[in-house]
Protein backbone atom coordinates (compact mmCIF):
# COMPACT_ATOMS: atom_id res chain seq x y z
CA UNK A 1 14.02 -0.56 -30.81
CA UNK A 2 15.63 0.56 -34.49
CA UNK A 3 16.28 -2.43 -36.49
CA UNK A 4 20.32 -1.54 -37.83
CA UNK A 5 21.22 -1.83 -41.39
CA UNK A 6 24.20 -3.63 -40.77
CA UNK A 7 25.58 -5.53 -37.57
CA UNK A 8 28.57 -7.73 -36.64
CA UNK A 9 28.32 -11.08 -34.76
CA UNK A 10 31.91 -12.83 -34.51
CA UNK A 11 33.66 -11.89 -37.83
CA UNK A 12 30.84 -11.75 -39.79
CA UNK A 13 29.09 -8.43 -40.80
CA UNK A 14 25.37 -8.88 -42.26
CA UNK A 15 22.94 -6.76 -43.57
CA UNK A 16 19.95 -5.85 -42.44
CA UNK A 17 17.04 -5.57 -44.95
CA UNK A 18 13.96 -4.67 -44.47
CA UNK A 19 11.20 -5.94 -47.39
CA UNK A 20 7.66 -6.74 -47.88
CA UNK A 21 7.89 -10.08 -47.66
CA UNK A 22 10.73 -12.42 -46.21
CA UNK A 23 12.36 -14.56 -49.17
CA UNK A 24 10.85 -18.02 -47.97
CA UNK A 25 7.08 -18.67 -47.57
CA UNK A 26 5.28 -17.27 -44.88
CA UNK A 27 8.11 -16.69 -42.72
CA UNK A 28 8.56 -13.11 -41.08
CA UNK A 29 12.45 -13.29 -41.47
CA UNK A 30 15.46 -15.26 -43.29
CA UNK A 31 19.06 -15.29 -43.07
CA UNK A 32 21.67 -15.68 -45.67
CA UNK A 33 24.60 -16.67 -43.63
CA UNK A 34 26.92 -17.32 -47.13
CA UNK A 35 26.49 -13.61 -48.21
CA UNK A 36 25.70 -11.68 -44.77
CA UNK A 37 22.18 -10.85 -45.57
CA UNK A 38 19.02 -10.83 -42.92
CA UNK A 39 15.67 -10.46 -44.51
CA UNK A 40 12.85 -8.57 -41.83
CA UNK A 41 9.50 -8.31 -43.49
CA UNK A 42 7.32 -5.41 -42.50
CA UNK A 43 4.31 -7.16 -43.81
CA UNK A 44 2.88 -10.35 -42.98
CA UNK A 45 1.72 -13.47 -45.62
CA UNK A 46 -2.05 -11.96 -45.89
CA UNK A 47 -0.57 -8.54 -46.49
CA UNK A 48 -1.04 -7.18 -43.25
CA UNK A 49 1.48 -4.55 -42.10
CA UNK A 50 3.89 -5.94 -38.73
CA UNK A 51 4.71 -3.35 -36.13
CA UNK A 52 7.74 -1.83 -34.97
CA UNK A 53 7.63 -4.69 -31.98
CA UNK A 54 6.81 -7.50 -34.56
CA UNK A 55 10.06 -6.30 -36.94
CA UNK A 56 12.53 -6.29 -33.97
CA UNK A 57 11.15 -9.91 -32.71
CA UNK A 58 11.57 -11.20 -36.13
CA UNK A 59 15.46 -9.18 -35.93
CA UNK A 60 16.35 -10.80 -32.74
CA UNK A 61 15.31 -14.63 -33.90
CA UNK A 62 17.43 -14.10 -36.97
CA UNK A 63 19.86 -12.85 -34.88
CA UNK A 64 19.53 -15.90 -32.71
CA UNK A 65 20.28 -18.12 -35.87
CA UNK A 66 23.74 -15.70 -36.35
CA UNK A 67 24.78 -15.94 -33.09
CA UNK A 68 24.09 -19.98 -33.00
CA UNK A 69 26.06 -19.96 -35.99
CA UNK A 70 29.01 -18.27 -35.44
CA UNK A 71 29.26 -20.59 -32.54
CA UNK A 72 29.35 -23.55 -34.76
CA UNK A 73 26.51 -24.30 -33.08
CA UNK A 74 23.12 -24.08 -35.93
CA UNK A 75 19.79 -24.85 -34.05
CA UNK A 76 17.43 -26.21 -36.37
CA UNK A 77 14.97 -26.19 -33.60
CA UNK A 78 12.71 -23.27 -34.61
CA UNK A 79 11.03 -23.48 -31.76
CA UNK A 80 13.91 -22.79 -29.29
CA UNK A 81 15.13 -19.99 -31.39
CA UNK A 82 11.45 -18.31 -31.42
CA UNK A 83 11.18 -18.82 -27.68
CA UNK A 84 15.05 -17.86 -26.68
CA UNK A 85 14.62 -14.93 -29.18
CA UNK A 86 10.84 -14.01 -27.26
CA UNK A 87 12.62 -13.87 -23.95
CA UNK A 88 15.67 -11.52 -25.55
CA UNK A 89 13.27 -9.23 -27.03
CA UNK A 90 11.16 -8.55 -23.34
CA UNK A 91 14.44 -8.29 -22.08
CA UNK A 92 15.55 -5.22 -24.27
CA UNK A 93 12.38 -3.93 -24.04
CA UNK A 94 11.95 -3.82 -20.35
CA UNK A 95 15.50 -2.31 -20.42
CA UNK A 96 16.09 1.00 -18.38
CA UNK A 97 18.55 3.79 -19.86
């Protein structure tokens, strides 16, 4: 899967940036809902690079927190949003086109 540089969810258009490291701690991904900004980092805390697999997980749990948002609805339950997200990403994955 391509990570997009941009995406809409409700009204809201965000941007998609890919960086070395997310802005907060050891975290693999952040999202600015104020200005429309996801952070995906391609490497982990130690350094190590994250694959292609790794990026789009980390996409689809921040896109979890967008869509959870725009429904007025913000899970702070990290876990739920890394399992939900988990069970989105084997789902496009196992997708047939």
């Amino acid at each position: 899967m391509q990570i997009p540089k941009k995406i809409h969810v409700g009204i809201k258009e965000y941007t998609v940036l890919k960086v070395k490291r997310a802005r907060h701690g050891d975290t693999l991904g952040t999202i600015d809902y104020t200005n429309g900004i996801i952070w995906i980092a391609t490497h982990d805390d130690r350094g190590n690079k994250l694959t292609k697999d790794e990026m789009a997980d980390t996409f689809w749990h921040e896109m979890t927190h967008a869509v959870l948002h725009d429904m007025h609805s913000p899970c702070v339950d990290e876990r739920f949003v890394t399992t939900f997200a988990n069970r989105l990403t084997n789902a496009i994955n196992s997708a047939k086109l």
